[in-house]
N, C-alpha and C. Protein backbone atom coordinates (compact mmCIF):
# COMPACT_ATOMS: atom_id res chain seq x y z
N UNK A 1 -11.62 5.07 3.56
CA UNK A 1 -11.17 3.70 3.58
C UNK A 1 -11.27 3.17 5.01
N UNK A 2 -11.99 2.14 5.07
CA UNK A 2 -12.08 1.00 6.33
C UNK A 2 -10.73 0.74 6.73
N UNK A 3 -9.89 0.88 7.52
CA UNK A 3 -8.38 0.56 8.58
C UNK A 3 -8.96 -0.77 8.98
N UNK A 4 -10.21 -1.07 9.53
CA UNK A 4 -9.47 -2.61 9.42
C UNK A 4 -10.14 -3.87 8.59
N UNK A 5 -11.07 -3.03 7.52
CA UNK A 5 -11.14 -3.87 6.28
C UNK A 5 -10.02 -4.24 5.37
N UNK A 6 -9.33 -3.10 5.44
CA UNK A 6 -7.84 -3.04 4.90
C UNK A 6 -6.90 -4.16 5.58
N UNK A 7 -6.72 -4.26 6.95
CA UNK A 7 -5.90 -5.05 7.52
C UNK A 7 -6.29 -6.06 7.30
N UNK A 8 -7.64 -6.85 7.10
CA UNK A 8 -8.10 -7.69 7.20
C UNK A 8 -7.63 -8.95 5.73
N UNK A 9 -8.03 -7.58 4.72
CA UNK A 9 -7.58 -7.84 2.95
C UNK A 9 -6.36 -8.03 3.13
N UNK A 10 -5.02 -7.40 3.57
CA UNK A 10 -3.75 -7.70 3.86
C UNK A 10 -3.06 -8.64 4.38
N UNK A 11 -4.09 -9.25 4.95
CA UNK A 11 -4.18 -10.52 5.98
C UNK A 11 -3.29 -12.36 4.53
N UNK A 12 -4.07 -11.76 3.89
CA UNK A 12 -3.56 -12.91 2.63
C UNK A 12 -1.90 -12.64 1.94
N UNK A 13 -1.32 -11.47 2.62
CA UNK A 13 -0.26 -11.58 2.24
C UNK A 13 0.45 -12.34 3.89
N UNK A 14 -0.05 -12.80 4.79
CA UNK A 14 0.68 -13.46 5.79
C UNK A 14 1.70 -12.73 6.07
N UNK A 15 1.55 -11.26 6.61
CA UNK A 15 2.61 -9.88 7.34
C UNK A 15 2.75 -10.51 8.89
N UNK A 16 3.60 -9.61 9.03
CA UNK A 16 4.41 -9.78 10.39
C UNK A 16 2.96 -8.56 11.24
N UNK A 17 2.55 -8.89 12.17
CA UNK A 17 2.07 -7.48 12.65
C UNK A 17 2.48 -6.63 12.26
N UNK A 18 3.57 -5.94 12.66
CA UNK A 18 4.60 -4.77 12.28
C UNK A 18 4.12 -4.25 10.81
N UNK A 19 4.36 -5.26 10.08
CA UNK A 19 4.19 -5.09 8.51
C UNK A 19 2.62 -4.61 7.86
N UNK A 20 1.78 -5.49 8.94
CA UNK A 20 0.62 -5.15 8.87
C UNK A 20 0.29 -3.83 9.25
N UNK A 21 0.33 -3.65 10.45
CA UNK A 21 0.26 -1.97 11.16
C UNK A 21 1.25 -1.00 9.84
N UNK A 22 2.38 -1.09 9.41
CA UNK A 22 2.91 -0.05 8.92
C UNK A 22 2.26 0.30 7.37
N UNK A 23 2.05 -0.86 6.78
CA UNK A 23 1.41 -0.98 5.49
C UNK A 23 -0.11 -0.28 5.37
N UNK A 24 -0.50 -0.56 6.52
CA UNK A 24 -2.10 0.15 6.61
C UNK A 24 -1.88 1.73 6.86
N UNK A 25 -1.11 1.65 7.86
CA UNK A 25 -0.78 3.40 7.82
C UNK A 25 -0.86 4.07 6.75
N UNK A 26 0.31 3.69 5.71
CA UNK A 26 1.00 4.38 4.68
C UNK A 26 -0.25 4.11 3.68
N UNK A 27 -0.92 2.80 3.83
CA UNK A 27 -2.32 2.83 2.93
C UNK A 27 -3.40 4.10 3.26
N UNK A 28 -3.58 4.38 4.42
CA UNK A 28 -4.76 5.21 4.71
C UNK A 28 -4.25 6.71 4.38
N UNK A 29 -2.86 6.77 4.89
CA UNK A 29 -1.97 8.37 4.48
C UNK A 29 -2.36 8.22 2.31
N UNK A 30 -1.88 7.64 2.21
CA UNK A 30 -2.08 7.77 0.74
C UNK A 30 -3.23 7.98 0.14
N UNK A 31 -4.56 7.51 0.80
CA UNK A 31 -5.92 7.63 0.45
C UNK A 31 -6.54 8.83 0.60
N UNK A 32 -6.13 9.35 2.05
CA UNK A 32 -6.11 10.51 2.51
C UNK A 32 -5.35 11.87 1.56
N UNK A 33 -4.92 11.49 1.11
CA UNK A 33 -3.50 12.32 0.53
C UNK A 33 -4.49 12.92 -0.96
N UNK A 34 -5.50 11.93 -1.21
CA UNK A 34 -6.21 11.97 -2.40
C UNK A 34 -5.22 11.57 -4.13
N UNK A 35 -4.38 12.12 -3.72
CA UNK A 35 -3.10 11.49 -4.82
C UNK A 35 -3.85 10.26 -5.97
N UNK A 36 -3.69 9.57 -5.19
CA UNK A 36 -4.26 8.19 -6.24
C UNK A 36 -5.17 8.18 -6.84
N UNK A 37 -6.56 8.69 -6.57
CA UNK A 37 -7.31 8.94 -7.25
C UNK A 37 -7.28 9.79 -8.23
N UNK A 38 -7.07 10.90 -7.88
CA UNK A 38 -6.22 11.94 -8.59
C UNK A 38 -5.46 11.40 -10.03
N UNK A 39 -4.52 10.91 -9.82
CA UNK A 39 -3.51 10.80 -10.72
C UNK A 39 -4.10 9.61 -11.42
N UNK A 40 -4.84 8.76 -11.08
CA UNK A 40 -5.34 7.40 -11.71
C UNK A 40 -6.78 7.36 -11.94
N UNK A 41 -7.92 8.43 -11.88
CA UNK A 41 -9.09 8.63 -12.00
C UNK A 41 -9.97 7.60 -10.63
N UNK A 42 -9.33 6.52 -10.52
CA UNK A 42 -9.86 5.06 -10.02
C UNK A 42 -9.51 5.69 -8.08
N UNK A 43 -10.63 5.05 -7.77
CA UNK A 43 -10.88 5.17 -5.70
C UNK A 43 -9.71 4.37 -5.51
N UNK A 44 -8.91 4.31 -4.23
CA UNK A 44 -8.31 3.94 -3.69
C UNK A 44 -9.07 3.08 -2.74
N UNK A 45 -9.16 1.83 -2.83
CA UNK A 45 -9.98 0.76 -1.71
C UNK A 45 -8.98 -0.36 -1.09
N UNK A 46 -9.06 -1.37 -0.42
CA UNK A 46 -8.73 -2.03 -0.10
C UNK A 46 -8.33 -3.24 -1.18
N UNK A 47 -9.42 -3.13 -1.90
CA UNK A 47 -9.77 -4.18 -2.87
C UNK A 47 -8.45 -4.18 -4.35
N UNK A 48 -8.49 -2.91 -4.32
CA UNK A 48 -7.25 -2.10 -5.52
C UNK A 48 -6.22 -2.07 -4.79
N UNK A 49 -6.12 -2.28 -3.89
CA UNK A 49 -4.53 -1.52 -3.00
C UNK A 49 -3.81 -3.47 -3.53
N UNK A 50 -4.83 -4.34 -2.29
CA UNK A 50 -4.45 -5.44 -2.68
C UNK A 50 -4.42 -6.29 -4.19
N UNK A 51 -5.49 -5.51 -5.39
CA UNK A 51 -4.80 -6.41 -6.31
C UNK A 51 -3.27 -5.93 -7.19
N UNK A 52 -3.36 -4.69 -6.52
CA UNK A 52 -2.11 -4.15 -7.21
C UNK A 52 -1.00 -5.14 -6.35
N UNK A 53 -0.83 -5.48 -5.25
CA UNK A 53 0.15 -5.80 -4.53
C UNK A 53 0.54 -7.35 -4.79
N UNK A 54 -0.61 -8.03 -5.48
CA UNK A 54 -0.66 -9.43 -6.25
C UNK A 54 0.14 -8.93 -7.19
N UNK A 55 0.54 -8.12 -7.55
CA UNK A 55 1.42 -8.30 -8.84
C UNK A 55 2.71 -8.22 -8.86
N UNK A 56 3.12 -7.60 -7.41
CA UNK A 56 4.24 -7.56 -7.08
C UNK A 56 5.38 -9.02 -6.98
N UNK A 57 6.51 -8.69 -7.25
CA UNK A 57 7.47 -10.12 -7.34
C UNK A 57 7.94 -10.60 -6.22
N UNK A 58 7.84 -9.56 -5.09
CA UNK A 58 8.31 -9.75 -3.52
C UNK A 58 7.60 -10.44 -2.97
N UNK A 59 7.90 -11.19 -2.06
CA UNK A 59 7.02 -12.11 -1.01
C UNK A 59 6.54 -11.19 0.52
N UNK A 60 7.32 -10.52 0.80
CA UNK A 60 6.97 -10.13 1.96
C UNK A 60 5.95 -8.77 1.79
N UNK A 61 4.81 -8.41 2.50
CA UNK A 61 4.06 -7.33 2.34
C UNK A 61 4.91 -5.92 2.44
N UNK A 62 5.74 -5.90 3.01
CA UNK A 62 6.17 -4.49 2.61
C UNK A 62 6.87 -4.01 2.05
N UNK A 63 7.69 -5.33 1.53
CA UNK A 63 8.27 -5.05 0.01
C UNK A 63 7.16 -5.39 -1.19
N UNK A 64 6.25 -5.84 -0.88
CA UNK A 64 5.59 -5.59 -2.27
C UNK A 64 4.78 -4.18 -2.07
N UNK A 65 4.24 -3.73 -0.85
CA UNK A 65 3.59 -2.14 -0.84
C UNK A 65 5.06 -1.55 -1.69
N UNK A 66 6.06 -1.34 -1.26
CA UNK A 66 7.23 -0.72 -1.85
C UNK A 66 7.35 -1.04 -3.70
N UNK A 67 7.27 -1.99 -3.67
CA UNK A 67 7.36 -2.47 -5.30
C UNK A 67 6.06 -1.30 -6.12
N UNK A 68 5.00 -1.38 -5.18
CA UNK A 68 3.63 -0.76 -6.12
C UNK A 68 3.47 0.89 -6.07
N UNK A 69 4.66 1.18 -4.58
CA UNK A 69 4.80 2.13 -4.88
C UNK A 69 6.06 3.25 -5.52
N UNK A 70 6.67 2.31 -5.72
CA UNK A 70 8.03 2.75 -6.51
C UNK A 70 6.80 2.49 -8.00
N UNK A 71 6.24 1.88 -8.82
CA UNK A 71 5.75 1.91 -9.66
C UNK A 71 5.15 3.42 -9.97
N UNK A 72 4.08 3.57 -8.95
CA UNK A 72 3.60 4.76 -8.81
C UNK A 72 4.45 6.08 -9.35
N UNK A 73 5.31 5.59 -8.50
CA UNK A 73 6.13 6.86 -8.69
C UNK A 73 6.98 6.93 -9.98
N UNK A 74 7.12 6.52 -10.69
CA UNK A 74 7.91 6.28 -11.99
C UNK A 74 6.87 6.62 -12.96
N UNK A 75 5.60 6.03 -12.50
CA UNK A 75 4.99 6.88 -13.39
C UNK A 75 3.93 7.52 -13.57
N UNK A 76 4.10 8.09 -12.15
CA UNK A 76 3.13 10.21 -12.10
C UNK A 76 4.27 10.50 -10.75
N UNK A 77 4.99 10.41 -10.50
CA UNK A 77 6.02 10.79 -9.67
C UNK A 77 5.42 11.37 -8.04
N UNK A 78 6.15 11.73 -7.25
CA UNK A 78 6.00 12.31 -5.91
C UNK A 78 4.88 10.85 -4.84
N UNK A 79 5.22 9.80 -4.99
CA UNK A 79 4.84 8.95 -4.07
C UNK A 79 5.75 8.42 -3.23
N UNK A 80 7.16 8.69 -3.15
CA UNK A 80 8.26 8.69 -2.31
C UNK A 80 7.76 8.52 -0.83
N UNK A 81 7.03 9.65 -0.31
CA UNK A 81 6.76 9.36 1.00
C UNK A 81 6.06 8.56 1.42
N UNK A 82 5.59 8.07 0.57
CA UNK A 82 4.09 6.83 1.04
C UNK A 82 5.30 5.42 1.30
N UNK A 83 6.44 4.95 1.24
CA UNK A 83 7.01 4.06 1.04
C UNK A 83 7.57 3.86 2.53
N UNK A 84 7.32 2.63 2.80
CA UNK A 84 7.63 1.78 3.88
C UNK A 84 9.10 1.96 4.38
N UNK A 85 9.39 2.35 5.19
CA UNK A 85 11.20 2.64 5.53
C UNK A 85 11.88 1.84 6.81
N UNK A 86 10.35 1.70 7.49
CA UNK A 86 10.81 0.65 8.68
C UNK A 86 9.63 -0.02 9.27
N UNK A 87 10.15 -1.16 9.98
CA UNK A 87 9.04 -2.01 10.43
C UNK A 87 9.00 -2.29 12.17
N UNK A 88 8.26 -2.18 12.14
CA UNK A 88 8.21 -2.76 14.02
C UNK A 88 8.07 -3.94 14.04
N UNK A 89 9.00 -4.66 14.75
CA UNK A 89 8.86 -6.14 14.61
C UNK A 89 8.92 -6.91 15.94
């Protein structure tokens, strides 16, 4: 995964830097992690990260990364660590 094709796609949720930098992290750790593919057959891209995050009910980007990944985890479990806990602001 492209780090700053990713930031770039993230860009439409209007993040704080902070939010931006932490969200991409935890995006590239998760890609890396292979997990998602894994558990969902489907690549992990930029393109999927963000339409999953359109579906979220939160306004701010790292509560909706959190929303998609509390989903995750409810249902194929162990995505806990991929979840946003703090922001640099």
């Amino acid at each position: 995964m492209d780090r700053e094709r990713l930031g770039t796609a993230l860009d439409t949720f209007d993040p704080t830097p902070g939010e931006r930098r932490v969200v991409t992290r935890q995006a590239i750790d998760l890609h890396d992690s292979g997990r998602f593919e894994e558990d969902t057959g489907t690549e992990l891209t930029a393109e999927v990260i963000v339409d999953n995050l359109h579906d979220a009910p939160e306004d701010r980007l790292a509560d909706r990364w959190n929303w998609w990944i509390g989903a995750l985890t409810i249902a194929y479990g162990g995505y806990e660590r991929f979840q946003v806990r703090a922001i640099d602001r």
